[in-house]
Protein backbone atom coordinates (compact mmCIF):
# COMPACT_ATOMS: atom_id res chain seq x y z
CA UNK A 1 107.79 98.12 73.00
CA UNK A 2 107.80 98.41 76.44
CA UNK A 3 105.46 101.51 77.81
CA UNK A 4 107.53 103.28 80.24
CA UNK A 5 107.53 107.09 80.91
CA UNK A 6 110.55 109.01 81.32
CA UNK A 7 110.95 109.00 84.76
CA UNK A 8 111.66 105.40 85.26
CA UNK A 9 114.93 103.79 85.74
CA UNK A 10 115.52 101.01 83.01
CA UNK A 11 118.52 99.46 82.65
CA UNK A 12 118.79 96.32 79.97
CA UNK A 13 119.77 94.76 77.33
CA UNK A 14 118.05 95.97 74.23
CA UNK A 15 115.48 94.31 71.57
CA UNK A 16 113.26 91.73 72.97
CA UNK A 17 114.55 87.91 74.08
CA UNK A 18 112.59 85.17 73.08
CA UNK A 19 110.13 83.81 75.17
CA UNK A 20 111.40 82.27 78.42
CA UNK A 21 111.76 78.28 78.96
CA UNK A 22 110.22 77.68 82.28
CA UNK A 23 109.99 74.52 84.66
CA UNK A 24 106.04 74.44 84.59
CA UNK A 25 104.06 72.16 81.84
CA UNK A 26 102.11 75.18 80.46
CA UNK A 27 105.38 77.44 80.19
CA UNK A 28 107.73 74.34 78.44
CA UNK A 29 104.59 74.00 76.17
CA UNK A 30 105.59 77.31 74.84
CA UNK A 31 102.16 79.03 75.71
CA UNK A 32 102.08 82.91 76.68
CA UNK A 33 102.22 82.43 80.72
CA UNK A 34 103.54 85.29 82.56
CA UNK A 35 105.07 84.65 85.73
CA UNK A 36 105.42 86.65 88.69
CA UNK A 37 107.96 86.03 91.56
CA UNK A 38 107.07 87.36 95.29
CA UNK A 39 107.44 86.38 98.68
CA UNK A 40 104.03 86.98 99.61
CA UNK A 41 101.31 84.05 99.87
CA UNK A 42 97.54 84.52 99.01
CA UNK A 43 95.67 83.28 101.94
CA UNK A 44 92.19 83.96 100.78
CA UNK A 45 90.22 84.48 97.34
CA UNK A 46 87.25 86.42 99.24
CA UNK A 47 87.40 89.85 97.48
CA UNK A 48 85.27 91.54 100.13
CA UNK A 49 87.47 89.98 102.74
CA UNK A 50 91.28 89.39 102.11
CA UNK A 51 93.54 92.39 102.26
CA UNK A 52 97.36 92.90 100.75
CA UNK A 53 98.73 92.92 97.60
CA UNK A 54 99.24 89.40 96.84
CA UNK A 55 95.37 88.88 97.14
CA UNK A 56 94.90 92.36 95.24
CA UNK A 57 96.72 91.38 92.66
CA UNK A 58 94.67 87.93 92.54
CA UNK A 59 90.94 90.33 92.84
CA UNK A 60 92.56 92.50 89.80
CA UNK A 61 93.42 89.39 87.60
CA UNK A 62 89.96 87.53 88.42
CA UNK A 63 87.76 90.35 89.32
CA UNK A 64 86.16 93.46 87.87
CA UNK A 65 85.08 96.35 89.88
CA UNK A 66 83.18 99.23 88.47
CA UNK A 67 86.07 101.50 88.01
CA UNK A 68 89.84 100.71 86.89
CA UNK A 69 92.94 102.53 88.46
CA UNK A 70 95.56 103.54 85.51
CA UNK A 71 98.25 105.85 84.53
CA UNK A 72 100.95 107.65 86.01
CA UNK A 73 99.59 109.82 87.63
CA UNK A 74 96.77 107.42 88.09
CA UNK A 75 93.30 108.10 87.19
CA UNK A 76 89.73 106.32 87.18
CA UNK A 77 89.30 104.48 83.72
CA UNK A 78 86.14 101.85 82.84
CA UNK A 79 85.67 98.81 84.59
CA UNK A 80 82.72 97.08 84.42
CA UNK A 81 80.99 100.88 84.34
CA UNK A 82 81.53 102.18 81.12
CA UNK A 83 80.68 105.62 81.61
CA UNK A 84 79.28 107.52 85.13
CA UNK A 85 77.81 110.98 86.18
CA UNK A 86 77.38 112.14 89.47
CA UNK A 87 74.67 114.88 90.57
CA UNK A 88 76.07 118.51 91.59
CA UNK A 89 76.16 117.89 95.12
CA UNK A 90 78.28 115.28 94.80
CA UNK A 91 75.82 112.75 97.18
CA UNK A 92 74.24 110.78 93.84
CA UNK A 93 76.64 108.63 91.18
CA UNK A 94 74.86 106.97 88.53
CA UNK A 95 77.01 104.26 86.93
CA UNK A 96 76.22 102.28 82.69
CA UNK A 97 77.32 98.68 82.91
CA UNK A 98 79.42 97.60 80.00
CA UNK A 99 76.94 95.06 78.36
CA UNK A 100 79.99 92.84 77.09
CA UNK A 101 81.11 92.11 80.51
CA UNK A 102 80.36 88.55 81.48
CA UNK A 103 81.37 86.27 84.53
CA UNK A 104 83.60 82.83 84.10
CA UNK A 105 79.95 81.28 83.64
CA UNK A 106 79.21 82.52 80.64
CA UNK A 107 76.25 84.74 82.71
CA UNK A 108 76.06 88.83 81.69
CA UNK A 109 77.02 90.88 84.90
CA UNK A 110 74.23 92.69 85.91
CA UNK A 111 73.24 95.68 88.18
CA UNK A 112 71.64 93.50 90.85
CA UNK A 113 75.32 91.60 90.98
CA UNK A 114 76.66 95.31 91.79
CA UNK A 115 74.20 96.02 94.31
CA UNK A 116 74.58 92.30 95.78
CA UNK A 117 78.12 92.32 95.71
CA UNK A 118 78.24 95.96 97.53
CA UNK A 119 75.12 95.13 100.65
CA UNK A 120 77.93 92.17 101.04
CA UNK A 121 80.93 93.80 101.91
CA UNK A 122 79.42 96.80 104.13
CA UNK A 123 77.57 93.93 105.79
CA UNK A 124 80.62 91.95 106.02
CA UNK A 125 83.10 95.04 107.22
CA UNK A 126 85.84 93.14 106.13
CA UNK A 127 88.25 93.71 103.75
CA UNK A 128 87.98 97.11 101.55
CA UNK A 129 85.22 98.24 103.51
CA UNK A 130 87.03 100.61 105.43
CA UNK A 131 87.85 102.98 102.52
CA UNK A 132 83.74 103.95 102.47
CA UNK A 133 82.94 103.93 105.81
CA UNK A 134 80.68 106.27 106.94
CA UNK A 135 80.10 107.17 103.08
CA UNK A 136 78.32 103.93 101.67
CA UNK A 137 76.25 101.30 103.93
CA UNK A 138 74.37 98.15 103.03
CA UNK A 139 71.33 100.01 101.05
CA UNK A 140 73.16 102.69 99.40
CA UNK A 141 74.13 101.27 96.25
CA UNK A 142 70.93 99.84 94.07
CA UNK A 143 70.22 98.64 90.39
CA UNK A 144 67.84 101.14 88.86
CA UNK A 145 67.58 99.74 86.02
CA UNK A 146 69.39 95.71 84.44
CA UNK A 147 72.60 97.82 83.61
CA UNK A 148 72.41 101.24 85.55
CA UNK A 149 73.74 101.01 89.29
CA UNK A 150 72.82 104.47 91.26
CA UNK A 151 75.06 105.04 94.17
CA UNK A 152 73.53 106.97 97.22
CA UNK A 153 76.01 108.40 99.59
CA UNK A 154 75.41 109.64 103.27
CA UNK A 155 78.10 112.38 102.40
CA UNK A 156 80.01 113.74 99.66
CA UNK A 157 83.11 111.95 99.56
CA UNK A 158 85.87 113.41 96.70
CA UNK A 159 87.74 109.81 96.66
CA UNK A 160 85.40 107.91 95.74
CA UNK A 161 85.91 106.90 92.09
CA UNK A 162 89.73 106.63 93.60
CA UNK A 163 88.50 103.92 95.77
CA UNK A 164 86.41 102.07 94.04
CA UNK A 165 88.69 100.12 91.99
CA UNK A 166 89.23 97.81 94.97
CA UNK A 167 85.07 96.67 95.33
CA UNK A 168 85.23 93.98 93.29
CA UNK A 169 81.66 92.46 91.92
CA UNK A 170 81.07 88.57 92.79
CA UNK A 171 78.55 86.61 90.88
CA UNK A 172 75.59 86.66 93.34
CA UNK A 173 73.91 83.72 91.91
CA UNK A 174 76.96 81.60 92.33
CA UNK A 175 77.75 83.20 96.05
CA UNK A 176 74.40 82.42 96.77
CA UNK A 177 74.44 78.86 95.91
CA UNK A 178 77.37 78.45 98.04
CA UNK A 179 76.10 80.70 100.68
CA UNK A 180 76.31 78.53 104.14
CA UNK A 181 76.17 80.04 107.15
CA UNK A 182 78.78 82.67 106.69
CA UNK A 183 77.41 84.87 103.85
CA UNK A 184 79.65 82.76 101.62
CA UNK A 185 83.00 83.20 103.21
CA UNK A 186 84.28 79.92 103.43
CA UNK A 187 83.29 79.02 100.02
CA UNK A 188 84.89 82.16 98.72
CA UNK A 189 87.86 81.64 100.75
CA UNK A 190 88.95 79.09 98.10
CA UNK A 191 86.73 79.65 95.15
CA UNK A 192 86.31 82.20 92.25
CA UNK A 193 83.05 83.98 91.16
CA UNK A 194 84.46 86.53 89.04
CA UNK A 195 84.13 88.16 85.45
CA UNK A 196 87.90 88.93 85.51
CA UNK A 197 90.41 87.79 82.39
CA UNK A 198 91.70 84.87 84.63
CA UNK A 199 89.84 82.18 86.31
CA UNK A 200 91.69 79.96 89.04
CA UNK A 201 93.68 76.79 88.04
CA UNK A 202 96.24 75.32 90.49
CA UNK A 203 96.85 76.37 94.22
CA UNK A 204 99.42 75.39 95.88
CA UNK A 205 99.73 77.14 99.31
CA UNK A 206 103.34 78.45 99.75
CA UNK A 207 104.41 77.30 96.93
CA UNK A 208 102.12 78.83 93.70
CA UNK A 209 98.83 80.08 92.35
CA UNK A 210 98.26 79.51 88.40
CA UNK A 211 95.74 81.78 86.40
CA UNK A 212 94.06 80.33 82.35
CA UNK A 213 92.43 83.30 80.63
CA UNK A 214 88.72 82.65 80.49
CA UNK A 215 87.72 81.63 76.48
CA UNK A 216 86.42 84.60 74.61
CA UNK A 217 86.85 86.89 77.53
CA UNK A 218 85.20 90.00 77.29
CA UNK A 219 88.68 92.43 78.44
CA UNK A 220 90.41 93.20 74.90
CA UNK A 221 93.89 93.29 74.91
CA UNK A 222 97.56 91.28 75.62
CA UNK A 223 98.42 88.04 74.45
CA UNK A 224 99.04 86.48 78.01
CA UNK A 225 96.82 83.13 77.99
CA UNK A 226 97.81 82.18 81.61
CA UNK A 227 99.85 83.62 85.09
CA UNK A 228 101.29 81.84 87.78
CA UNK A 229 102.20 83.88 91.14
CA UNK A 230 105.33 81.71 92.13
CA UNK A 231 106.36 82.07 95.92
CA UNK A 232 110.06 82.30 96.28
CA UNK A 233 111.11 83.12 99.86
CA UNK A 234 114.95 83.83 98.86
CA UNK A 235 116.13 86.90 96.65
CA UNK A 236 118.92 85.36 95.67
CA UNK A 237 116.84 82.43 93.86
CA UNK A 238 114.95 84.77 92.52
CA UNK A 239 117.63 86.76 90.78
CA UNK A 240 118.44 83.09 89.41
CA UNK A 241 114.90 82.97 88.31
CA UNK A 242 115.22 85.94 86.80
CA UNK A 243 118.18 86.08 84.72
CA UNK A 244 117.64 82.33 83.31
CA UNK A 245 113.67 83.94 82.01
CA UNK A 246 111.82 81.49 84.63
CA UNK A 247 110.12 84.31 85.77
CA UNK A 248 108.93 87.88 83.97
CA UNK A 249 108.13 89.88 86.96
CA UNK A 250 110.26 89.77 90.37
CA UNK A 251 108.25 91.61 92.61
CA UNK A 252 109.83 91.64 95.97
CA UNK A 253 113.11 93.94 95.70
CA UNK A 254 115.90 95.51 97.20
CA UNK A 255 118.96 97.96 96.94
CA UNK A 256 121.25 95.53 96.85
CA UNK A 257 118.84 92.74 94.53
CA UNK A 258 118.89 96.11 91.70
CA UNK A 259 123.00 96.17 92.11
CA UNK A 260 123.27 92.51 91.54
CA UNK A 261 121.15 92.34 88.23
CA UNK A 262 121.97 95.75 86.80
CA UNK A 263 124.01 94.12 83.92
CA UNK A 264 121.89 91.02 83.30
CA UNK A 265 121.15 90.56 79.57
CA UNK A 266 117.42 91.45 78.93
CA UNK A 267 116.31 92.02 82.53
CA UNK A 268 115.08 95.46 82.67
CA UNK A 269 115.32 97.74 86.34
CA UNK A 270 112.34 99.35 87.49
CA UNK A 271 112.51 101.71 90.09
CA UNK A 272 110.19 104.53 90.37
CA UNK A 273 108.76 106.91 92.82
CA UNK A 274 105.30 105.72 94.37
CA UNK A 275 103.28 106.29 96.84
CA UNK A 276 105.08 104.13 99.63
CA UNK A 277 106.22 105.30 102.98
CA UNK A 278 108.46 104.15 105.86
CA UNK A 279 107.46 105.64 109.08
CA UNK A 280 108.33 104.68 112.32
CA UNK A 281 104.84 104.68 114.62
CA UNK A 282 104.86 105.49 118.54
CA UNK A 283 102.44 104.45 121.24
CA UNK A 284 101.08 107.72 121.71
CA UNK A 285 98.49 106.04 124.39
CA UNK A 286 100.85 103.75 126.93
CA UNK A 287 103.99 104.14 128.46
CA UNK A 288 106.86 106.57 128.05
CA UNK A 289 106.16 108.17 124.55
CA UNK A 290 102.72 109.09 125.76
CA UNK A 291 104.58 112.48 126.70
CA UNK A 292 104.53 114.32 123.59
CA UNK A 293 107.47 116.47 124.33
CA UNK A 294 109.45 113.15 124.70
CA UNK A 295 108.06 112.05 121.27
CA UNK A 296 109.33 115.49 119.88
CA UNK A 297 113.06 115.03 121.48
CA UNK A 298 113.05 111.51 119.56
CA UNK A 299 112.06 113.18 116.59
CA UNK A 300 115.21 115.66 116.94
CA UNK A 301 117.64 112.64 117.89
CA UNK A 302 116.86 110.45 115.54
CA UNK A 303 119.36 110.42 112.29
CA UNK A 304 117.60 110.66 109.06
CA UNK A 305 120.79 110.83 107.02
CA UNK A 306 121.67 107.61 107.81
CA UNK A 307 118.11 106.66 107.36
CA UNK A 308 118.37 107.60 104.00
CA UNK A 309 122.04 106.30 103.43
CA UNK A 310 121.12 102.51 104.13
CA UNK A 311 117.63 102.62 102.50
CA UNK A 312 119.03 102.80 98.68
CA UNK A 313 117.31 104.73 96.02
CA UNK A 314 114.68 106.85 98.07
CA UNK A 315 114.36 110.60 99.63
CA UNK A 316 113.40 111.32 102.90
CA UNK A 317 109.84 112.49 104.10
CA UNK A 318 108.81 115.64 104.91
CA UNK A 319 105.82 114.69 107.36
CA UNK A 320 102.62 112.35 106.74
CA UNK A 321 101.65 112.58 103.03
CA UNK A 322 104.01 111.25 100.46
CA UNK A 323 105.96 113.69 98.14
CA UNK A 324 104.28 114.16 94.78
CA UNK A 325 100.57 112.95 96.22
CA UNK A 326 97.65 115.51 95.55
CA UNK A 327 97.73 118.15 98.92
CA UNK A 328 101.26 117.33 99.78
CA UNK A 329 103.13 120.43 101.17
CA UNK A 330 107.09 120.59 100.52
CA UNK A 331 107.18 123.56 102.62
CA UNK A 332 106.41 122.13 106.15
CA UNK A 333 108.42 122.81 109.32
CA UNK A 334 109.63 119.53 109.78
CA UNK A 335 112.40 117.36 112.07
CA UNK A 336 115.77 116.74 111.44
CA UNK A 337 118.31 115.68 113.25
CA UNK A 338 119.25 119.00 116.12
CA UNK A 339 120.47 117.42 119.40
CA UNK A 340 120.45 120.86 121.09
CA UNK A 341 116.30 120.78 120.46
CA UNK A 342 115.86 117.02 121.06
CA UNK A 343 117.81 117.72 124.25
CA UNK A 344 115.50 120.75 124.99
CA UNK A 345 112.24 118.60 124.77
CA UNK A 346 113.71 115.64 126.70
CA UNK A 347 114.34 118.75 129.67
CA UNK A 348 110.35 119.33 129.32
CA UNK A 349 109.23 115.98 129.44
CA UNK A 350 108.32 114.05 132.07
CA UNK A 351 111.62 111.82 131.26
CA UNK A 352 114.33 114.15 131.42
CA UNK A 353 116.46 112.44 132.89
CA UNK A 354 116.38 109.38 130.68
CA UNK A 355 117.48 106.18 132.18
CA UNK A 356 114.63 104.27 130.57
CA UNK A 357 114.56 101.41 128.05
CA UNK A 358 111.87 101.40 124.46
CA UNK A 359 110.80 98.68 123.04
CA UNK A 360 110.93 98.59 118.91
CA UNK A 361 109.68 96.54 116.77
CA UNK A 362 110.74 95.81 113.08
CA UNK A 363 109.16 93.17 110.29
CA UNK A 364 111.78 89.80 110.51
CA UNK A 365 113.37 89.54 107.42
CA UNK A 366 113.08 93.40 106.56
CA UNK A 367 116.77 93.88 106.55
CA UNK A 368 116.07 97.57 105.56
CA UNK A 369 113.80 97.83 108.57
CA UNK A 370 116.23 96.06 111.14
CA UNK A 371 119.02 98.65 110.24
CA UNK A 372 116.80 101.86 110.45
CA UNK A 373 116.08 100.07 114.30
CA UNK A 374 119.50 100.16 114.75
CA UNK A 375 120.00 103.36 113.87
CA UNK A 376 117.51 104.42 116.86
CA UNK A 377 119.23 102.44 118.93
CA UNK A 378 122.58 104.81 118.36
CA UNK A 379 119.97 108.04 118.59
CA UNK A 380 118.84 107.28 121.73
CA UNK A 381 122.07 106.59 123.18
CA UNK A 382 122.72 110.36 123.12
CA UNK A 383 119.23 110.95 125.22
CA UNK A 384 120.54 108.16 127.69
CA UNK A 385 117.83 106.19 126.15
CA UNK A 386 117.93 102.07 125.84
CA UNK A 387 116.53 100.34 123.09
CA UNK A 388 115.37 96.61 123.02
CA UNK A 389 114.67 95.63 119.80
CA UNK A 390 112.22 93.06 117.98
CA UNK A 391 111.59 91.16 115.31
CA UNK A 392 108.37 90.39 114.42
CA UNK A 393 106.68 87.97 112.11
CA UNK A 394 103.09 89.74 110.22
CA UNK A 395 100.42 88.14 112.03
CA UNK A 396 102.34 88.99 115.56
CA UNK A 397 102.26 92.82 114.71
CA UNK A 398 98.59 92.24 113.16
CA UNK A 399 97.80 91.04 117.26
CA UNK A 400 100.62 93.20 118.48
CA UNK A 401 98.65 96.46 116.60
CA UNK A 402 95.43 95.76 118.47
CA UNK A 403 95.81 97.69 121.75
CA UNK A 404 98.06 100.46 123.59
CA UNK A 405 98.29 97.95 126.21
CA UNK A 406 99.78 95.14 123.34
CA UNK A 407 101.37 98.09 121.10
CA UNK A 408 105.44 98.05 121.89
CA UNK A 409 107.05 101.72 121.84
CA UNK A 410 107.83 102.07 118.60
CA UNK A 411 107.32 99.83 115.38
CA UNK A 412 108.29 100.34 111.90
CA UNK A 413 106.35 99.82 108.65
CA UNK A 414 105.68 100.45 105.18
CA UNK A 415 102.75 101.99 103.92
CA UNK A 416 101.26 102.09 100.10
CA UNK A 417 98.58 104.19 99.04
CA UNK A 418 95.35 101.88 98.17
CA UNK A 419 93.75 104.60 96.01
CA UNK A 420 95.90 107.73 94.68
CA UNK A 421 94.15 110.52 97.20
CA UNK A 422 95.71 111.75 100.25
CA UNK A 423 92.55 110.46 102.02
CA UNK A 424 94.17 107.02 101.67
CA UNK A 425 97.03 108.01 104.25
CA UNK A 426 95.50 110.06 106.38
CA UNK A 427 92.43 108.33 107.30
CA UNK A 428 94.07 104.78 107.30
CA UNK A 429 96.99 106.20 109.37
CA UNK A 430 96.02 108.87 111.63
CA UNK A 431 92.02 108.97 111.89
CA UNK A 432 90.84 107.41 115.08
CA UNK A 433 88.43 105.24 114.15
CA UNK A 434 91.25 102.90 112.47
CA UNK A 435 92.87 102.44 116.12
CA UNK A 436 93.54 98.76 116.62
CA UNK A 437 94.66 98.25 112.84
CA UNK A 438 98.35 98.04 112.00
CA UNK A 439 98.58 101.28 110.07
CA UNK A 440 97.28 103.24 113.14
CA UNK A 441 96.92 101.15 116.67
CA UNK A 442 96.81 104.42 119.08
CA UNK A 443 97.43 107.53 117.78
CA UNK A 444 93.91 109.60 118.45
CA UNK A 445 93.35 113.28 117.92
CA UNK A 446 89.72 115.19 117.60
CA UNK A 447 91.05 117.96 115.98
CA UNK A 448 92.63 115.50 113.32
CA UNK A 449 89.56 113.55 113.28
CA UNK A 450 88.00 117.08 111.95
CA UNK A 451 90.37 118.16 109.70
CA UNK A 452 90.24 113.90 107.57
CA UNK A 453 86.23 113.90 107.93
CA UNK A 454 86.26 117.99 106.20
CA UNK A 455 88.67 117.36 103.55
CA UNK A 456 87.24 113.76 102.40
CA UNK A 457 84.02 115.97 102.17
CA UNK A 458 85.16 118.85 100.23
CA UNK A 459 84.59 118.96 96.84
CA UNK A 460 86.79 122.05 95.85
CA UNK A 461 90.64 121.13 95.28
CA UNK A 462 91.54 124.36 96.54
CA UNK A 463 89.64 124.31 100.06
CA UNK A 464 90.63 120.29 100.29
CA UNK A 465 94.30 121.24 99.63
CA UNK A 466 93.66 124.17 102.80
CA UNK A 467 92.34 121.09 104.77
CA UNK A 468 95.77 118.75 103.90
CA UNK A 469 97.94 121.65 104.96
CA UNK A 470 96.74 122.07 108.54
CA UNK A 471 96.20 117.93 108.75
CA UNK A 472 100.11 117.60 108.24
CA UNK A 473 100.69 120.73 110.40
CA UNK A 474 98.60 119.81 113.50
CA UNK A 475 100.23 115.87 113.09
CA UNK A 476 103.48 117.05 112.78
CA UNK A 477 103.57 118.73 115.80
CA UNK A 478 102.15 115.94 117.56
CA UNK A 479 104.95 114.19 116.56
CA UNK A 480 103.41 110.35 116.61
CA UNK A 481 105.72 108.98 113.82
CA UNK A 482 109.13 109.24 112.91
CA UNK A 483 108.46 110.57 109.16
CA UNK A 484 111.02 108.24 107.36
CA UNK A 485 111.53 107.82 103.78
CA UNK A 486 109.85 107.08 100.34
CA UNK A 487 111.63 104.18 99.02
CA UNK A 488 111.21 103.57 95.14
CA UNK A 489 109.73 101.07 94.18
CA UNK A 490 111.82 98.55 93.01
CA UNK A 491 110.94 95.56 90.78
CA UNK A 492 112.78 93.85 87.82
CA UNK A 493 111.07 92.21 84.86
CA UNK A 494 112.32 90.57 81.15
CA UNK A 495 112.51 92.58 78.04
CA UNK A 496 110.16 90.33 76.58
CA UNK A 497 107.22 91.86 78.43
CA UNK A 498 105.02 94.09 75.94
CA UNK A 499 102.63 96.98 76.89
CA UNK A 500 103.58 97.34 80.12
CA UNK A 501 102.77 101.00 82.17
CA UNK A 502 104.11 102.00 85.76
CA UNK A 503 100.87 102.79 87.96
CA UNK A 504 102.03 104.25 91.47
CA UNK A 505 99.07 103.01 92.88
CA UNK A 506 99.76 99.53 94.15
CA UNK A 507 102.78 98.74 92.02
CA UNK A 508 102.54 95.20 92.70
CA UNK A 509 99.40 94.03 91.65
CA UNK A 510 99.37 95.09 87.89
CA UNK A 511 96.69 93.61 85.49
CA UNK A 512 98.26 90.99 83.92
CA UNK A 513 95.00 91.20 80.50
CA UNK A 514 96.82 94.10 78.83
CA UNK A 515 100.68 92.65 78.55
CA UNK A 516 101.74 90.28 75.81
CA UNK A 517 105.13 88.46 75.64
CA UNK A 518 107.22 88.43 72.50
């Protein structure tokens, strides 16, 4: 039976189907391969490097870290630790290595491959390094013992076992073998060293990336013998795909993909409430919306009902920290659309007038994204505002992120949560120290700064939620984003799938180990 809570939206045909015919040699062979369907390519098998979901999903599937993320809500489970203590101030965790857990090699995993595999990614700052910056550095994480890792941090930090399922342990003698002169990057860039369920077999840039469970693999549990992570650019194939069983999970969703399959025999609908926001960001640093009264009449213009009336099955935001998401307040003064006050800031900026044009930038091929552009465009007309608007490819707003000088006015995007704390958004989108990253270019404030660096430290829940209250109250009224909406996720899979559990912490890169097909 499927393993689904009663929150989520399913909508199928009932019992299971048999297993699904597909146009790859391993899946006609009638083998248990699983395949996914996205639109996202994996450019890079270094776990201490690559970032995104396709290549999380790839680390999850091929990797171990010490801790697992599960559950709904989600919460810290073994890994390659199977149990951990932490000393009373909160500065000293002490992790037991599981002594089944072996690499693709056939060698145990070890403490010194915890400690190597850590002093390699704070050394490399790539990657998931940011989440423990400041916390963890090259030294701080040590084998005490073959099987005991003791973690040493500079400061408490009350994420951490929520981040932690994203440092994934490399085999250090094979890295080292394979070292060269970039600390094993370019090796790693299209090799495996992991102790995961799934070692590599085909890659095909663009096209697909095939997983073969590893003999007698160590992770008990699901039937699946092999994955393949099938690019397919078009939704429309992939609802094809879908409906004749060529693939199990379509990843890549929208609205109007969930209309089109809701009466598909054995497809089942999944849409559910996680952790993933729209915003739209401002260059708080250059140009026009440096004026924060400016930023504040946009805020007022702009029309969140239709917002919300083109973006499907969502709910609107009610300022930086999702709804539902540990020190979220639902009772925040917050904007909506009032021309009488956006008209009342534009009067105190240094714009009042209007008579100016924005630039706004939206992902190309978002079609969600180029209407909520368009529906600034039609706010601003009422401010005597212009809007020129942009699409983008990734790597353009990954260069276009890096500067308020290269930054355009405004830009939307979509954020998920990494690790289920509200540290995750508010460091990664508002603290300074992430300026020149896509999630948070320009937008700088000391007294925000403070209030991220306190709460990350705190170790009551009470005095941390305290610290998340003022955080959304002092950003609101900066006014740096246009708070948008919390889209559900939305992804469609076959009623054949077994075992399967909605995590709202990155959605899209579930462990493929624990599923079985019928």
């Amino acid at each position: 039976m499927l393993k689904l809570n009663k929150r989520q939206f399913l909508i199928g045909a009932a019992g299971l189907t048999a297993a699904a015919a597909m146009p790859w040699s391993a899946g006609a062979a009638g083998r248990k391969i699983m395949v996914f369907a996205s639109t996202v390519d994996i450019p890079n098998f270094d776990p201490h490097v690559a970032t995104g979901y396709a290549p999380q999903w790839l680390f999850r599937n091929t990797y171990d870290a010490l801790v697992r993320v599960v559950g709904n809500p989600p919460e810290p489970a073994p890994g390659l630790a199977k149990s951990w203590s932490h000393s009373e101030d909160g500065l000293t965790y002490t992790f037991e290595l599981d002594e089944n857990a072996k690499f693709h090699d056939g060698s145990p995993v070890t403490a010194k491959d915890v400690e190597y595999s850590f002093a390699r990614l704070l050394r490399l700052q790539k990657g998931p390094a940011w989440m423990v910056e400041g916390i963890l550095d090259e030294t701080s994480v040590k084998a005490s013992g073959e099987m005991t890792v003791t973690m040493s941090l500079k400061k408490p930090f009350a994420p951490l076992l929520s981040v932690l399922p994203w440092m994934f342990v490399v085999n250090s003698t094979l890295v080292e073998e394979n070292l060269g002169s970039d600390d094993g990057q370019g090796w790693l860039l299209a090799n495996v060293a992991g102790s995961g369920a799934f070692k590599m077999g085909r890659a095909r840039p663009g096209d697909l990336y095939q997983l073969v469970r590893v003999e007698d693999d160590w992770h008990k549990g699901g039937n699946i013998e092999g994955a393949i992570w099938k690019i397919v650019r078009e939704a429309a194939t992939t609802r094809m795909m879908l409906q004749r069983g060529e693939v199990h999970f379509a990843l890549d969703l929208f609205a109007e993909d969930m209309d089109a399959i809701k009466d598909i025999p054995g497809v089942a609908r999944i849409m559910e409430p996680d952790y993933r926001s729209f915003s739209i960001k401002m260059n708080t640093a250059k140009g026009p919306l440096a004026d924060k009264n400016l930023r504040k009449a946009i805020s007022y213009a702009y029309n969140y009902q239709s917002m919300l009336d083109a973006a499907g099955p969502a709910e609107l935001m009610s300022g930086p920290l999702p709804t539902g998401m540990f020190g979220h307040d639902p009772d925040l003064a917050i904007y909506r659309q009032d021309m009488a006050k956006a008209k009342e800031y534009l009067a105190q900026s240094e714009h009042k007038d209007g008579g100016f044009t924005l630039t706004m930038m939206h992902a190309a091929g978002y079609e969600n994204q180029r209407r909520w552009c368009m529906i600034m465009l039609e706010s601003l007309k009422a401010l005597n505002i212009g809007l020129d608007i942009r699409p983008m490819v990734w790597p353009d707003i990954v260069a276009m992120a890096r500067s308020p000088e290269t930054m355009t006015d405004l830009y939307s995007i979509f954020q998920s949560a990494n690790y289920a704390d509200p540290d995750n958004t508010a460091f990664a989108g508002y603290h300074s120290s992430r300026n020149g990253q896509w999630q948070n270019p320009v937008y700088s404030n000391p007294e925000v700064d403070k209030l991220i660096e306190d709460a990350r430290a705190e170790g009551d829940p009470a005095k941390r939620a305290t610290l998340y209250r003022k955080f959304q109250e002092v950003v609101i009224d900066d006014a740096p984003d246009i708070f948008g909406v919390l889209e559900l996720r939305k992804f469609a899979m076959r009623d054949n799938v077994q075992d399967y559990a909605f995590c709202p912490v990155a959605a899209n890169t579930m462990e493929v180990w624990p599923l079985s097909l019928a």
